[in-house]
N, C-alpha and C. Protein backbone atom coordinates (compact mmCIF):
# COMPACT_ATOMS: atom_id res chain seq x y z
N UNK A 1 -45.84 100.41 59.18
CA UNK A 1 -46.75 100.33 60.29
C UNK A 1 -46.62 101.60 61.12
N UNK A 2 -47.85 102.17 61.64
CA UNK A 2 -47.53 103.55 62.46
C UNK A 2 -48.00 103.27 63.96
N UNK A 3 -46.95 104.00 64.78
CA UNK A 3 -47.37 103.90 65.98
C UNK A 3 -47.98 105.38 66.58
N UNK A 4 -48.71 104.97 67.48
CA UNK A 4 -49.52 106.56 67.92
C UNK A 4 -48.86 106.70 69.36
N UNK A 5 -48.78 107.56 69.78
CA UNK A 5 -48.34 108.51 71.55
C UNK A 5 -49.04 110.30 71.97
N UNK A 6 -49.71 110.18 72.81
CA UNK A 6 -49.92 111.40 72.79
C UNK A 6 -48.82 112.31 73.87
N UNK A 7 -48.68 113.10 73.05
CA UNK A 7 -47.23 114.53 73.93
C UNK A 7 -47.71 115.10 75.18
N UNK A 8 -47.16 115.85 75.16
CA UNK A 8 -47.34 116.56 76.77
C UNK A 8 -48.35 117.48 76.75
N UNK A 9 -48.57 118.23 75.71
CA UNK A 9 -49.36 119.07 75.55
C UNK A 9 -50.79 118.50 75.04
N UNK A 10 -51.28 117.43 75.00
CA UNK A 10 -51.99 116.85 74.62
C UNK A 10 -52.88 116.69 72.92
N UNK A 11 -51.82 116.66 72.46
CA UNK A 11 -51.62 116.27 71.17
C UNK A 11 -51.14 115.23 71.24
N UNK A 12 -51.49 114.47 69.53
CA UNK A 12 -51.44 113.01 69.42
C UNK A 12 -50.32 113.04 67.77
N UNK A 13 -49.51 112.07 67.97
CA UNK A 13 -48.36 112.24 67.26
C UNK A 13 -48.28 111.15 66.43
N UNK A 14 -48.20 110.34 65.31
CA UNK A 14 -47.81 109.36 64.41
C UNK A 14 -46.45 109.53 64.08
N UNK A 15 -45.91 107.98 64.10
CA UNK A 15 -44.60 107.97 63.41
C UNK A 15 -44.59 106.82 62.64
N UNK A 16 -44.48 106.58 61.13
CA UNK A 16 -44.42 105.76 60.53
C UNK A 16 -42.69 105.11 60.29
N UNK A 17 -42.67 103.74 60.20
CA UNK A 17 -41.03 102.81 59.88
C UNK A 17 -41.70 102.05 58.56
N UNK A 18 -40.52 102.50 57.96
CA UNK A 18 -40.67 102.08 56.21
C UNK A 18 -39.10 102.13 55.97
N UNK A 19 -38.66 100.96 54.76
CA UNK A 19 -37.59 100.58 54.37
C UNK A 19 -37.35 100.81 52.85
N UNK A 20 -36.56 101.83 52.57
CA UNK A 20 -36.42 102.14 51.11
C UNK A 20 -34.45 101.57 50.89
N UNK A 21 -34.87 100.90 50.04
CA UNK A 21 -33.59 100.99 49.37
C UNK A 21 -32.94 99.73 50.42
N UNK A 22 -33.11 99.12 51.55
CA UNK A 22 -32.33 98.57 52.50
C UNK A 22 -32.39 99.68 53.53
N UNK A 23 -32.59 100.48 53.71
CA UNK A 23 -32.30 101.81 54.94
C UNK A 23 -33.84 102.03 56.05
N UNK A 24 -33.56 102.05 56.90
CA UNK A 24 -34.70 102.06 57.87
C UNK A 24 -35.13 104.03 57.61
N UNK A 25 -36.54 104.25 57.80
CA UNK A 25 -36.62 105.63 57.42
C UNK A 25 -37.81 105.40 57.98
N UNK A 26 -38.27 107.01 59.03
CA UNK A 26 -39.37 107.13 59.88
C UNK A 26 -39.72 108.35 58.88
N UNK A 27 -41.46 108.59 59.03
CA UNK A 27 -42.02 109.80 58.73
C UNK A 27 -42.73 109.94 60.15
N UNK A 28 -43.29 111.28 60.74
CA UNK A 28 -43.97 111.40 61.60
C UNK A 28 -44.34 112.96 61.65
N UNK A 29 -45.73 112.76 62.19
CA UNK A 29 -46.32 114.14 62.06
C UNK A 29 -47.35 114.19 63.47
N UNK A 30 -47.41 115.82 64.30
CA UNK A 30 -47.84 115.80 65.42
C UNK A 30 -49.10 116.92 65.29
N UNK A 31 -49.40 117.18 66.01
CA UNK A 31 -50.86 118.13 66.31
C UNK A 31 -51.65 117.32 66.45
N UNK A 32 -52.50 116.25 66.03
CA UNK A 32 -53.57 115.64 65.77
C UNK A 32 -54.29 116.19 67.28
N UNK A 33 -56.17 116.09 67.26
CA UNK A 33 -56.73 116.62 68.37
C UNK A 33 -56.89 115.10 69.52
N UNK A 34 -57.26 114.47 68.44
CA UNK A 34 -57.43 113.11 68.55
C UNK A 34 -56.79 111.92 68.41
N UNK A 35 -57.00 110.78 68.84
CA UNK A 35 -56.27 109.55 67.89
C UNK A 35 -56.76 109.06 66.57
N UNK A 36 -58.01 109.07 66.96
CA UNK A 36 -58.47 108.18 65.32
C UNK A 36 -57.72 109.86 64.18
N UNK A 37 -57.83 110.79 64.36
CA UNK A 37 -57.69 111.57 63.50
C UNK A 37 -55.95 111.75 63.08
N UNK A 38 -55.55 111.46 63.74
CA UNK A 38 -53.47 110.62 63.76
C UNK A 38 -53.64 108.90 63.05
N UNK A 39 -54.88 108.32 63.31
CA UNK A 39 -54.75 107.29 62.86
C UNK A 39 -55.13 107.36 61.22
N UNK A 40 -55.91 108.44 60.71
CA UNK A 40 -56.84 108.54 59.55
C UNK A 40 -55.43 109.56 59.08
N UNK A 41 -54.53 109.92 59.23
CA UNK A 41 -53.63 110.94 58.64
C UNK A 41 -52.64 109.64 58.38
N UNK A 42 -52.54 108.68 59.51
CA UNK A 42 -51.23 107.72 58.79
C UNK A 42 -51.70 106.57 57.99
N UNK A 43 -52.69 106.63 58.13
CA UNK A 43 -53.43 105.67 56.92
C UNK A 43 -53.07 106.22 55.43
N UNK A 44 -53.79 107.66 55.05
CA UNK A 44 -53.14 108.52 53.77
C UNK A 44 -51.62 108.18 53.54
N UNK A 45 -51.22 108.87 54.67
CA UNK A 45 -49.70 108.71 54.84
C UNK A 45 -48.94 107.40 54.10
N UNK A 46 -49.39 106.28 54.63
CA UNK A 46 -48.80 104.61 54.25
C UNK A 46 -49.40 104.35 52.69
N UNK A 47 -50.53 104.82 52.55
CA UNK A 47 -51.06 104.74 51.03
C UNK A 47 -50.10 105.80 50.19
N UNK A 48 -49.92 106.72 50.30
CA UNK A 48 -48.71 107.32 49.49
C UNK A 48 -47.70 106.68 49.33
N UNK A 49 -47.24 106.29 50.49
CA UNK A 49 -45.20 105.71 50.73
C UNK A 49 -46.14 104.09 50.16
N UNK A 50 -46.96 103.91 49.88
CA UNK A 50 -46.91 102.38 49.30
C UNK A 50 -46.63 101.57 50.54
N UNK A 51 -47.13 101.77 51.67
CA UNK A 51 -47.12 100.54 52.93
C UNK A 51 -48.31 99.64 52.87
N UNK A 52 -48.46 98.45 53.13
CA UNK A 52 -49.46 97.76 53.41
C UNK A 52 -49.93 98.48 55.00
């Protein structure tokens, strides 16, 4: 599941929580201009790592 926050500089940031192996493990990636466009990057994102 990814959560969105936008930074100080007004950029919008995704961080995805996914469990491999038993181990808690975040991915996250920042710049986005927008939200939906952080939301449409962690969508790809969760379809790769195999997240619902």
């Amino acid at each position: 599941m990814a959560s969105f926050r936008m930074l100080k500089h007004g950029n919008w940031q995704y961080r995805i929580s996914h469990t491999v192996n038993g181990q808690r493990r975040e991915k996250s990636k920042s710049g986005f201009k927008c939200k939906p466009d952080a939301a449409r990057a962690a969508y790809e994102k969760e379809k790769e790592l195999g997240i619902n």
